[in-house]
Protein backbone atom coordinates (compact mmCIF):
# COMPACT_ATOMS: atom_id res chain seq x y z
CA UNK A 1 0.00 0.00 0.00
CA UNK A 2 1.21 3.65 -0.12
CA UNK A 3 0.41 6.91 1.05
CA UNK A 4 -0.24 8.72 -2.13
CA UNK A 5 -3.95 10.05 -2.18
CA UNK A 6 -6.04 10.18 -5.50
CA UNK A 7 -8.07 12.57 -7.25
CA UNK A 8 -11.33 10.99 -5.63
CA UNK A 9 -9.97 11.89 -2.58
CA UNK A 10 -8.85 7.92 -1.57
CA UNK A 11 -5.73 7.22 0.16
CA UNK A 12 -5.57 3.52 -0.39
CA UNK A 13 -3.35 3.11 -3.21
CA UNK A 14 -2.08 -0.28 -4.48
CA UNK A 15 1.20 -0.53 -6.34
CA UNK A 16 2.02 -3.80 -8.89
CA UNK A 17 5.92 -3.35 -8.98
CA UNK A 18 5.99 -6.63 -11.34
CA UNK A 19 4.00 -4.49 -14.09
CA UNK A 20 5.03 -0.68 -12.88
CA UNK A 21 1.25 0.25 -12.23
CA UNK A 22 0.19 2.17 -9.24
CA UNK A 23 -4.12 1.74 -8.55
CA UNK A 24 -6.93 3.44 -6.90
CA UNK A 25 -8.83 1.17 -4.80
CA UNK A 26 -11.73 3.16 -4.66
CA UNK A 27 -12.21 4.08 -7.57
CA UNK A 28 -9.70 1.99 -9.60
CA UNK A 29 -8.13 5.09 -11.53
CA UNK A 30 -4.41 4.16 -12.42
CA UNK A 31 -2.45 6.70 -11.02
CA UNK A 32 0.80 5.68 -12.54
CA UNK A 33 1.38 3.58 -15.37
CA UNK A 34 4.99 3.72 -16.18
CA UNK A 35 6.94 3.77 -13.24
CA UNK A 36 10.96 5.01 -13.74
CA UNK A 37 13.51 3.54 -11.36
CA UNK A 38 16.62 3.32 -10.92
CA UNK A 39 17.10 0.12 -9.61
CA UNK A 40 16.87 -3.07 -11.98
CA UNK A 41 14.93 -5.38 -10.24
CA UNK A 42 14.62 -9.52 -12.25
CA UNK A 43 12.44 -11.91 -11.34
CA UNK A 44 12.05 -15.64 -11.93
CA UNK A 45 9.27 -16.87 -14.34
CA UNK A 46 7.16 -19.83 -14.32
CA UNK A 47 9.48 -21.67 -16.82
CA UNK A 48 12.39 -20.78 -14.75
CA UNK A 49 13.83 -18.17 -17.03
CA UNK A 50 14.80 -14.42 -16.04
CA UNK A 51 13.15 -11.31 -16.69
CA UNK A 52 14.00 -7.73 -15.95
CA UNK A 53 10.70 -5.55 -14.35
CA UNK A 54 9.49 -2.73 -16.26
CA UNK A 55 10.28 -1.48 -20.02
CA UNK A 56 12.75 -0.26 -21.73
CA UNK A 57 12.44 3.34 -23.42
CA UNK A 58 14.86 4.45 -26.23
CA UNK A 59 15.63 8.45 -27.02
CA UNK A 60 13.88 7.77 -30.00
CA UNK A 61 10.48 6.42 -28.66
CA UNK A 62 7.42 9.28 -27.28
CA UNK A 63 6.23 9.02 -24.11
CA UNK A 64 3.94 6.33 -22.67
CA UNK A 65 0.50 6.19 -22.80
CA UNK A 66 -1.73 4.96 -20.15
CA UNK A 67 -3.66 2.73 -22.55
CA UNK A 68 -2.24 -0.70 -23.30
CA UNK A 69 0.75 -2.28 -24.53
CA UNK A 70 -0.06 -3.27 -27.79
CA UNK A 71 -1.13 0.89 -28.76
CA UNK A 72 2.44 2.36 -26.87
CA UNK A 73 3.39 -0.64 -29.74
CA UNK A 74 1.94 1.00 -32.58
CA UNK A 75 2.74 4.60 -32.04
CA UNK A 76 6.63 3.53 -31.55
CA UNK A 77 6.48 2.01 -34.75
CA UNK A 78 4.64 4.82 -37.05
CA UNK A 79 7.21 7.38 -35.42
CA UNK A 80 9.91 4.62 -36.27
CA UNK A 81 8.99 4.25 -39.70
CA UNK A 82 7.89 8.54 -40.23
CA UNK A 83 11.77 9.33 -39.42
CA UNK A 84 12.99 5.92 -41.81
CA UNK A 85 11.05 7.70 -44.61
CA UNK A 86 12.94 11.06 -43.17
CA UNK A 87 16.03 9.98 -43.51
CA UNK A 88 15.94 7.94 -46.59
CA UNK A 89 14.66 11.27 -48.18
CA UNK A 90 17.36 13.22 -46.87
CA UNK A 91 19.91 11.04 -48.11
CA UNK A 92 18.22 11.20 -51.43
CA UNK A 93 18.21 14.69 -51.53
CA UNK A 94 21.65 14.86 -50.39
CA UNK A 95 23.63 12.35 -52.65
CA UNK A 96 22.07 14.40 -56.02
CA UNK A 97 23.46 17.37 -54.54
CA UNK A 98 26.96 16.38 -53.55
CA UNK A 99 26.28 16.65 -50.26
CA UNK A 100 28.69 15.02 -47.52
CA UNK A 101 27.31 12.80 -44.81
CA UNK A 102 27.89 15.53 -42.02
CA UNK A 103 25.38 17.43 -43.63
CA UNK A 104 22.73 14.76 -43.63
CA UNK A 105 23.03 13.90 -39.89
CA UNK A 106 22.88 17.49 -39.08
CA UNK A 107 19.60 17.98 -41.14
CA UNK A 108 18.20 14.70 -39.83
CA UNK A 109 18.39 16.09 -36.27
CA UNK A 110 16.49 19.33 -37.73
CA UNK A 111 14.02 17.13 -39.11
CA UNK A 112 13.46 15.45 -35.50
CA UNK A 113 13.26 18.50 -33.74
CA UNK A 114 10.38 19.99 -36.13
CA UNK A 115 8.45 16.98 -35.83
CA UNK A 116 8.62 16.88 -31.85
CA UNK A 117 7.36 20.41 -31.89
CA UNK A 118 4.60 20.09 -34.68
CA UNK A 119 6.50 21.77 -37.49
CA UNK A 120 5.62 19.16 -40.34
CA UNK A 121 1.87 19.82 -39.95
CA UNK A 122 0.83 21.56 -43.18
CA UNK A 123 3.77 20.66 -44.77
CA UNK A 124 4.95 18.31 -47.90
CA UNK A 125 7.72 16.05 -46.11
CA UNK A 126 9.87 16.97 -49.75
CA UNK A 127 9.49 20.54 -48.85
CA UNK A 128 10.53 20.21 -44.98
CA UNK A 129 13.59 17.82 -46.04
CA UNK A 130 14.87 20.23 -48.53
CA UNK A 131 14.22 23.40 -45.99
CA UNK A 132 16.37 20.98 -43.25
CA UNK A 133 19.01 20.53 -45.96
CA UNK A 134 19.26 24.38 -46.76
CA UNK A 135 19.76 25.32 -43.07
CA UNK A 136 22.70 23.32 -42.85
CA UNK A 137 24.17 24.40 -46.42
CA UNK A 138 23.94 28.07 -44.80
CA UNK A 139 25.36 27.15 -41.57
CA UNK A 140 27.91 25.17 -42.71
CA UNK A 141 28.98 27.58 -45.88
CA UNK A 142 28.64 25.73 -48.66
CA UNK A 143 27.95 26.40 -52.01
CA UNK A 144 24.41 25.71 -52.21
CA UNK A 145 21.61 28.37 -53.14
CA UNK A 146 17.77 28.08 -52.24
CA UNK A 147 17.04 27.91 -55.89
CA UNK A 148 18.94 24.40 -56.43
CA UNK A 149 16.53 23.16 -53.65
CA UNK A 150 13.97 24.68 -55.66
CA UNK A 151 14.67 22.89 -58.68
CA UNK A 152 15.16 19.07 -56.98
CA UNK A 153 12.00 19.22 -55.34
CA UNK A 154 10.15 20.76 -57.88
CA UNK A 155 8.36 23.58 -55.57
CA UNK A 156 8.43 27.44 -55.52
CA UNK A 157 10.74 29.45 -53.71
CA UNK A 158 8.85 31.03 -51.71
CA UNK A 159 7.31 28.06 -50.51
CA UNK A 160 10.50 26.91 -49.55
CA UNK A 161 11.52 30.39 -47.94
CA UNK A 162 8.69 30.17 -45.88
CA UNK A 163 9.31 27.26 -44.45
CA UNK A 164 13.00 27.91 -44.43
CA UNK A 165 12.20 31.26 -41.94
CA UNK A 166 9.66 29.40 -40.32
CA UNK A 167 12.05 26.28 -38.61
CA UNK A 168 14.94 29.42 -38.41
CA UNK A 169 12.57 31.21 -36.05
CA UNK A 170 10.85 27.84 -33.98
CA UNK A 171 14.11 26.03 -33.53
CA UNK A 172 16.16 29.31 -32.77
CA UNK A 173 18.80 28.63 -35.39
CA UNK A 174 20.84 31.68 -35.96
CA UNK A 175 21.38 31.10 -40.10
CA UNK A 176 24.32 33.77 -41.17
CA UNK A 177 24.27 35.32 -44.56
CA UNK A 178 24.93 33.52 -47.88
CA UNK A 179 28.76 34.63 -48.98
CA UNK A 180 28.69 35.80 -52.44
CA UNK A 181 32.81 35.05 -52.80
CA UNK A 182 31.63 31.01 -51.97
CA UNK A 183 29.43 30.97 -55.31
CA UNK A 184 31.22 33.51 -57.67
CA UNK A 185 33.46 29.79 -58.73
CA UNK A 186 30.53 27.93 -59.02
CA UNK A 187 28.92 30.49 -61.83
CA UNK A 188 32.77 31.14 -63.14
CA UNK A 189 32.46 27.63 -64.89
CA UNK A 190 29.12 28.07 -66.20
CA UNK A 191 29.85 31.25 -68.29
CA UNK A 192 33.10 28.95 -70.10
CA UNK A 193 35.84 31.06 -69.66
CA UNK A 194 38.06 28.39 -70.58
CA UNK A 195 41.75 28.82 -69.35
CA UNK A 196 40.97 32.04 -67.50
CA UNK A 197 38.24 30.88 -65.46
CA UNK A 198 40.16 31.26 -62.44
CA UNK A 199 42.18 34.73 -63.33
CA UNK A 200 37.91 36.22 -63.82
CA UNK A 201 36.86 34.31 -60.79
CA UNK A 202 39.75 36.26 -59.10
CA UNK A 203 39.18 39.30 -60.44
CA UNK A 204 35.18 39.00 -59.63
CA UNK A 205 36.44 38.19 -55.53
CA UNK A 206 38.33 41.05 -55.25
CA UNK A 207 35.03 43.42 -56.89
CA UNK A 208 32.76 41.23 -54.39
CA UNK A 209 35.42 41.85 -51.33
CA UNK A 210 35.45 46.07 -52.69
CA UNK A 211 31.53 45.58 -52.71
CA UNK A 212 31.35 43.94 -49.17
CA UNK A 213 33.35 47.23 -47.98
CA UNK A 214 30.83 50.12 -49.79
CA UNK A 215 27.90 47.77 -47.77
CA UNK A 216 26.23 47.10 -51.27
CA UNK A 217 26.31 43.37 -50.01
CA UNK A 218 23.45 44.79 -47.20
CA UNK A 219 19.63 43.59 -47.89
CA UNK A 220 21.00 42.30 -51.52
CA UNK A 221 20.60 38.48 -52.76
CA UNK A 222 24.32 36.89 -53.35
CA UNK A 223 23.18 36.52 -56.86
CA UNK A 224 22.52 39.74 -57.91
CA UNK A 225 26.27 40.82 -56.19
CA UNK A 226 27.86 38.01 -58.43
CA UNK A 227 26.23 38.36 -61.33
CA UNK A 228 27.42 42.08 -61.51
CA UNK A 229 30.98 41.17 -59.95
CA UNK A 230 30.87 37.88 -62.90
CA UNK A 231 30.11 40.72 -65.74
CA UNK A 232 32.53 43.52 -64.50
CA UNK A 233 35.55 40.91 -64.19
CA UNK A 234 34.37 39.20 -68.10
CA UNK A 235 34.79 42.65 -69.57
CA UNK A 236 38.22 43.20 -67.70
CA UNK A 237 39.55 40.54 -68.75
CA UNK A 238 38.04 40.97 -72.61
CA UNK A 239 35.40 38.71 -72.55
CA UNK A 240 32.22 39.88 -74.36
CA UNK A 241 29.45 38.60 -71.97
CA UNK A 242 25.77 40.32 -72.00
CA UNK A 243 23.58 40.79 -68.99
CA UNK A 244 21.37 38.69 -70.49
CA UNK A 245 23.78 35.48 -70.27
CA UNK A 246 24.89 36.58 -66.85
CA UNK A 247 20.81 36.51 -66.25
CA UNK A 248 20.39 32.99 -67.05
CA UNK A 249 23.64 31.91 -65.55
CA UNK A 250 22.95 33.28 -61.79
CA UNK A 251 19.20 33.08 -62.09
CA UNK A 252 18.02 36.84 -61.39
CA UNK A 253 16.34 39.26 -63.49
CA UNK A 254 18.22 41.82 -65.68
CA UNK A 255 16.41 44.96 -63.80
CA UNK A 256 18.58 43.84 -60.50
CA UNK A 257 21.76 43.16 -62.44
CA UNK A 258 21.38 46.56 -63.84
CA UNK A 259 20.33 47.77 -60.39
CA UNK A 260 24.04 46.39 -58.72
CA UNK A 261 25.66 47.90 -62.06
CA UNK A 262 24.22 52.21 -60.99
CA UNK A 263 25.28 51.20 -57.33
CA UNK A 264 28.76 49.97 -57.92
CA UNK A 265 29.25 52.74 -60.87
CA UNK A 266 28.83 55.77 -57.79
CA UNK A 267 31.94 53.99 -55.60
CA UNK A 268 35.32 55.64 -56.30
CA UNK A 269 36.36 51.55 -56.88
CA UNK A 270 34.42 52.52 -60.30
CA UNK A 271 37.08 54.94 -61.34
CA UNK A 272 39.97 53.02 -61.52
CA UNK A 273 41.77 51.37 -64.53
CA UNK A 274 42.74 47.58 -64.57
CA UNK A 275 45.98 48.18 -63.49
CA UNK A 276 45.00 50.32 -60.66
CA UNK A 277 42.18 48.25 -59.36
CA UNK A 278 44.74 45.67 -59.04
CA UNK A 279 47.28 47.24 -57.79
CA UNK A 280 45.47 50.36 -55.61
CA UNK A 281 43.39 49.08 -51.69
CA UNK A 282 41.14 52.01 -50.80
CA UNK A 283 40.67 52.31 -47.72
CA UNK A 284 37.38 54.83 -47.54
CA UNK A 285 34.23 53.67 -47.54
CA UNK A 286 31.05 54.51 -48.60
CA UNK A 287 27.36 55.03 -47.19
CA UNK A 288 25.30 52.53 -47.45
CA UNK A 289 22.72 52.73 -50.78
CA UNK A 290 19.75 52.93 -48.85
CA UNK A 291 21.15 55.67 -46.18
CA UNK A 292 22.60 58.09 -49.43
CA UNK A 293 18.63 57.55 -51.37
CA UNK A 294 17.56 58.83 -47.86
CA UNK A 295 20.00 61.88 -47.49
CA UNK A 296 19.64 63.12 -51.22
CA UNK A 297 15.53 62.22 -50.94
CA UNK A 298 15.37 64.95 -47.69
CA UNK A 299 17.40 67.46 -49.17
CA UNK A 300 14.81 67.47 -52.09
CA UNK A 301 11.73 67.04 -49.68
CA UNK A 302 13.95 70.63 -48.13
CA UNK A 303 14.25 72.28 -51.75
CA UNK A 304 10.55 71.53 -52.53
CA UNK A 305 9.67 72.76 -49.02
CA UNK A 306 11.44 75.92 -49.26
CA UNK A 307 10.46 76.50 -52.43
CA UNK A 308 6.84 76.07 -51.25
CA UNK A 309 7.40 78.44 -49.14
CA UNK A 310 8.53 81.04 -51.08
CA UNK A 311 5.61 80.39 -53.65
CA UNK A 312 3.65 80.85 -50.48
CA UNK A 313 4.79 83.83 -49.62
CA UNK A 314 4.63 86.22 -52.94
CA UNK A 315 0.32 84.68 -53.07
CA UNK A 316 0.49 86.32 -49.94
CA UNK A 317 2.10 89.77 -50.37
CA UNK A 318 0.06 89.57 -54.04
CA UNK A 319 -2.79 88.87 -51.69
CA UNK A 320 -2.65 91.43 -49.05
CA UNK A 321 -1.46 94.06 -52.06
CA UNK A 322 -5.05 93.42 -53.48
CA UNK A 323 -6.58 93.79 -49.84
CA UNK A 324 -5.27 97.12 -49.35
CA UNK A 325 -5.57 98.62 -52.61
CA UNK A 326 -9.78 97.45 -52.28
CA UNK A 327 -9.70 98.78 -48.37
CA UNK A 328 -8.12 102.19 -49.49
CA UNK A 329 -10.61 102.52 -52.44
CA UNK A 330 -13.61 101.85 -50.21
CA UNK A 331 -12.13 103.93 -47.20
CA UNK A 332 -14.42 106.66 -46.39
CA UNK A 333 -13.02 110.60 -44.87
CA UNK A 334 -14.08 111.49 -41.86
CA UNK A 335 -14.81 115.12 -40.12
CA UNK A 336 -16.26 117.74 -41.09
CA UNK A 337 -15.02 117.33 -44.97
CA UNK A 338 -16.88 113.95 -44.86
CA UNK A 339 -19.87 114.42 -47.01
CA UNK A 340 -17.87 116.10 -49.62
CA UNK A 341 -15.44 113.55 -50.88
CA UNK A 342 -17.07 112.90 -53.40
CA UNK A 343 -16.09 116.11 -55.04
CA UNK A 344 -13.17 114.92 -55.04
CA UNK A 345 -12.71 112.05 -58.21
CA UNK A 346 -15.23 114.67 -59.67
CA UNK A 347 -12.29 117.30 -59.54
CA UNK A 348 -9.83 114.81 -60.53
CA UNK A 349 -12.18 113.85 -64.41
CA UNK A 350 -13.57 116.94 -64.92
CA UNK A 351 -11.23 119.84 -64.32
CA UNK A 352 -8.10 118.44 -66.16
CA UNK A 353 -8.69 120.57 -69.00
CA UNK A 354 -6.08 121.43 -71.60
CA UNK A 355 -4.90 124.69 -69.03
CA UNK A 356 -3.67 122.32 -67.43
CA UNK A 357 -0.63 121.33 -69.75
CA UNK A 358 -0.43 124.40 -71.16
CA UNK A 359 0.32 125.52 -67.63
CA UNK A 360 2.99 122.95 -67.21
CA UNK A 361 5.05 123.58 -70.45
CA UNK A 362 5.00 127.87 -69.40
CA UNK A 363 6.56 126.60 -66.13
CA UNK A 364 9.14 124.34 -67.77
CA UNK A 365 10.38 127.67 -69.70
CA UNK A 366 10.13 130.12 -67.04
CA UNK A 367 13.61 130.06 -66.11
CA UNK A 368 14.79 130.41 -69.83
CA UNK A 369 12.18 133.40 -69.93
CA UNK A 370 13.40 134.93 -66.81
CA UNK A 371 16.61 135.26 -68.61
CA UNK A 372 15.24 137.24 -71.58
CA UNK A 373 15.80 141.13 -70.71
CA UNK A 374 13.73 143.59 -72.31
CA UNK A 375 16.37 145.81 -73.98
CA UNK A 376 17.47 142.91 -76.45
CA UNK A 377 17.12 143.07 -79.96
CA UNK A 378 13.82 141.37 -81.13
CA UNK A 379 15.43 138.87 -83.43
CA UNK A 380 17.37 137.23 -80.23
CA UNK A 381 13.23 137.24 -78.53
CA UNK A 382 12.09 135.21 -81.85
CA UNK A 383 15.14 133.22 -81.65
CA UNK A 384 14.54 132.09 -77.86
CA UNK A 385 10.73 131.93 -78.85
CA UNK A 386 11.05 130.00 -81.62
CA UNK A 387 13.58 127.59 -79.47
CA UNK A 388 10.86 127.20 -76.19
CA UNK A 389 10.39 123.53 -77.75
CA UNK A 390 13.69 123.16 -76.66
CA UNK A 391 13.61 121.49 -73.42
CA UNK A 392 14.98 123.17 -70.87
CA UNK A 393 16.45 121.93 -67.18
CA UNK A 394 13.87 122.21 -64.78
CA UNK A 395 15.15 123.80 -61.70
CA UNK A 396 13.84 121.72 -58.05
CA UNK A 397 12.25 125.32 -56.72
CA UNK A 398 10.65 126.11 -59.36
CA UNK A 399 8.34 122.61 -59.50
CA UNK A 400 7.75 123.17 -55.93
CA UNK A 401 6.74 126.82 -56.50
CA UNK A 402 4.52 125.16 -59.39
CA UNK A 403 3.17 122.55 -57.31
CA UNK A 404 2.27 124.88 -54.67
CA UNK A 405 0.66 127.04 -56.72
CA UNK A 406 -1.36 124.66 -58.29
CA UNK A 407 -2.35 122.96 -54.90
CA UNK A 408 -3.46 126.13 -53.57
CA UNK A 409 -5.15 127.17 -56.40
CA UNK A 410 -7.06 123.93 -56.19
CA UNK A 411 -7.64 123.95 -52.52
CA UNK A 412 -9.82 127.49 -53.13
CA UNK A 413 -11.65 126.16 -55.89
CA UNK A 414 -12.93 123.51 -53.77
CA UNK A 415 -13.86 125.54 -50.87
CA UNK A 416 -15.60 128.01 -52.79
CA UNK A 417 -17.14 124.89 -54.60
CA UNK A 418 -18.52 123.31 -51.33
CA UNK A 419 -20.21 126.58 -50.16
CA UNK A 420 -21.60 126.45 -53.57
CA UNK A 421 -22.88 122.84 -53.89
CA UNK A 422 -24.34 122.95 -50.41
CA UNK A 423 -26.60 125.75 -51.24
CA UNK A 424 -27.27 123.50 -54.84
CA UNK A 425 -27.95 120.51 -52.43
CA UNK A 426 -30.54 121.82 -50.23
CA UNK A 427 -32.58 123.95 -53.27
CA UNK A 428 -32.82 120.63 -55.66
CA UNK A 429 -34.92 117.97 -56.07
CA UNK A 430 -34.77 114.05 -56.62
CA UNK A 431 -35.88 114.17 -60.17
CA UNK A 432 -33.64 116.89 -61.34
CA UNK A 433 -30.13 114.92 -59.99
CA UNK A 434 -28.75 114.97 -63.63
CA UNK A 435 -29.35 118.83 -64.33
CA UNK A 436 -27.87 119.14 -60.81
CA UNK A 437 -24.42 116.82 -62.17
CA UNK A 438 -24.20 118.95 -65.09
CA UNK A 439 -24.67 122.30 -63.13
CA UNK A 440 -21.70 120.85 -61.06
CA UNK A 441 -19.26 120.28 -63.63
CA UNK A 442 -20.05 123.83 -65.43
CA UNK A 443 -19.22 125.49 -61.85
CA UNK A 444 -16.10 123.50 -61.37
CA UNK A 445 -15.56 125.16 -65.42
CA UNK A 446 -16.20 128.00 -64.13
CA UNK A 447 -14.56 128.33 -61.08
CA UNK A 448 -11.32 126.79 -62.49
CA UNK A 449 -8.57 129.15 -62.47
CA UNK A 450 -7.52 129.96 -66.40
CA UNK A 451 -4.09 130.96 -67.74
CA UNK A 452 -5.83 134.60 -67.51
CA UNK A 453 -6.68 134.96 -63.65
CA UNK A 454 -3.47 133.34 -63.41
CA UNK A 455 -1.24 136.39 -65.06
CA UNK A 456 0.11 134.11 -67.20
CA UNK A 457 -1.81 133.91 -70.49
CA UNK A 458 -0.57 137.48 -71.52
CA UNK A 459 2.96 136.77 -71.28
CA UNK A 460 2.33 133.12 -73.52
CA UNK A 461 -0.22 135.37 -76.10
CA UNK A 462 3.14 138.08 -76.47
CA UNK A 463 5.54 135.44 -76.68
CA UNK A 464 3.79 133.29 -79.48
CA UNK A 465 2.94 137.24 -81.08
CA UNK A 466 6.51 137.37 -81.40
């Protein structure tokens, strides 16, 4: 008997230790089925031979069930034969690959991992071999690509990719990057170079190695690097290759080999002749692509800004130009003066008469006429008269004694014009407002000082005389 208590709360427990199977006698739940010991104990059986208590369990067999013998039988032997078919496929895999046997114990142990974690569910077994297989090929460096895989099994890549990540990320396998210097021999041979197969393959290293240093090898397929190393090291060494037999040599489209081609082409490496790339280590390096495409991309997203900016500012000087001209033509005077202003545009269209310019050109002479004395001989007057188209220098005090004149002049003609209209205002009527305009403008006529209250129009009526 023992002390252990059961889920039905019993405490008498009966143990078998012939058959390793520990009972409830109450309610005759088996508590343990499987008992682990460390002792071997052997008893004697009927026929007199020996056997050893309990079973046997090998690293390869699952855990045991609490049904009977014969089922902890059968699941032993479908897990035996699901990691037979494993390895048999591995192998299979391997040998048509070149593969050495390292490689296929190392993926078989993959293999047994995924399947003790559920991995395989979902999965072709062809497609989790292969995936095993690859994981080794990039741990242990070898020359092997995804695509070969690809090809064997007959599946797509990223099929194979997925389930490639997929074991990385379960198991915790830290996969390092594909080399491109470990397959730049492999396509070498492909593209028949005949003798010089190794002086290109060379030759494409050392642009792989000078690639590796500008980071162009960063977040870029190993195919696409040797495929543009493979075609820079043909034409160095005078060997007419196209991109297009470089395409189906490294398996990658022509956009990416062209791609590598603009990326390695802005490196100083680029710059150098064959006998300096060989002979010449520099030791700069450069930014990565992806970090220079950022730089130049936010000094344009600056330019544009700025230049938005400035675009931004002239709508708005335009803008506020156009606000203040409307505000100052609908700005209204205030005061006393108030109710008059509109007198003022009516001053401004009808009293520039032709006084006015005559006006202006007698000013424009009057210093050449001051000059004129009265004792000389009348052909020098019709000379000098005769001349007055002539333009003259206009002296600074005599447009301000012009201006002046003319302002003040004006300013009396407008008072005197006010008194005038307000008596006109308050003795009209609504339906006589256009006789009233026209009275207006005949006043303002009227009113306007001529070249004859002025003193001036005798002296011009003399001069032209003469």
């Amino acid at each position: 008997m023992s002390s252990k208590a059961c889920k039905c709360g019993g405490t008498e427990i009966d143990t078998d230790p012939a058959r390793g199977v520990t009972v409830c006698m109450l309610c005759g739940e088996v508590i343990e089925d499987i008992r682990i010991v460390n002792e071997a104990e052997i008893t004697e059986t009927s026929g007199g031979g020996i056997q050893v208590i309990g079973q046997f369990l090998s690293e390869n067999d699952v855990r045991g069930g609490s049904a009977g013998g014969m089922m902890n039988f059968n699941i032993r032997e479908s897990r035996q034969i699901t990691l037979h078919k494993a390895r048999r496929g591995i192998t299979d895999i391997a040998s048509n690959m070149r593969m050495n046997h390292h490689c296929i114990d190392a993926a078989f142990k993959i293999y047994k991992m995924a399947l003790d974690r559920g991995l395989s569910r979902g999965n072709k077994s062809t497609h989790l071999l292969a995936s095993c297989l690859y994981i080794i090929c990039r741990t242990e460096g070898t020359q092997h690509i995804l695509l070969d895989f690809c090809d064997h099994v007959d599946a797509d890549i990223s099929v194979l990719a997925r389930i490639y990540l997929r074991l990385a990320r379960e198991l915790c396998i830290n996969v390092p990057h594909t080399d491109p210097s470990l397959l730049i021999p492999r396509y070498a041979a492909k593209l028949d170079f005949g003798d010089r197969t190794n002086a290109v393959s060379n030759t494409a290293l050392r642009i792989v190695q000078r690639m590796k240093r500008d980071w162009l090898n960063i977040g870029r397929r190993s195919s696409g690097l040797c495929g543009s190393a493979l075609l820079f090291a043909a034409r160095m060494h005078n060997f007419n290759r196209t991109i297009q037999q470089i395409v189906d040599v490294v398996k990658i489209s022509k956009a990416t080999i062209i791609r590598r081609l603009q990326e390695f082409e802005t490196t100083p490496t680029a710059q150098l002749n064959m006998k300096e790339f060989d002979t010449i280590e520099l030791e700069e390096e450069q930014d990565p692509p992806a970090f220079s495409k950022a730089k130049r991309m936010t000094k344009l997203a600056q330019y544009e800004e700025s230049f938005n900016i400035e675009q931004i500012e002239r709508e708005i000087l335009e803008t506020q130009k156009q606000i203040d001209e409307q505000l100052e033509r609908l700005s209204k005077p205030r005061g006393q003066l108030a109710k008059y202003a509109k007198y003022v545009d009516l001053e401004k269209t009808v009293l520039h008469t032709e006084e006015d310019d005559l006006i202006q050109k007698v000013l424009t002479n009057k210093k050449t006429k001051r000059k004129l004395s009265t004792d000389e001989d009348d052909e020098i007057l019709s000379t000098m008269v005769t001349t007055e188209t002539e333009s003259a220098p206009i002296d600074e005090n005599d447009m301000k004694w012009a201006a002046n004149y003319i302002e003040e002049q004006q300013a009396q003609l407008i008072l005197s014009l006010l008194d005038d209209g307000g008596k006109l205002t308050n003795n009209t009527n609504n339906d006589e407002d256009d006789n009233e305009q026209q009275n207006k403008e005949d006043d303002y006529k009227s009113l306007r000082p001529s070249l004859t209250t002025m003193g001036i129009g005798k002296l011009f009526i003399k001069e032209s005389c003469v």
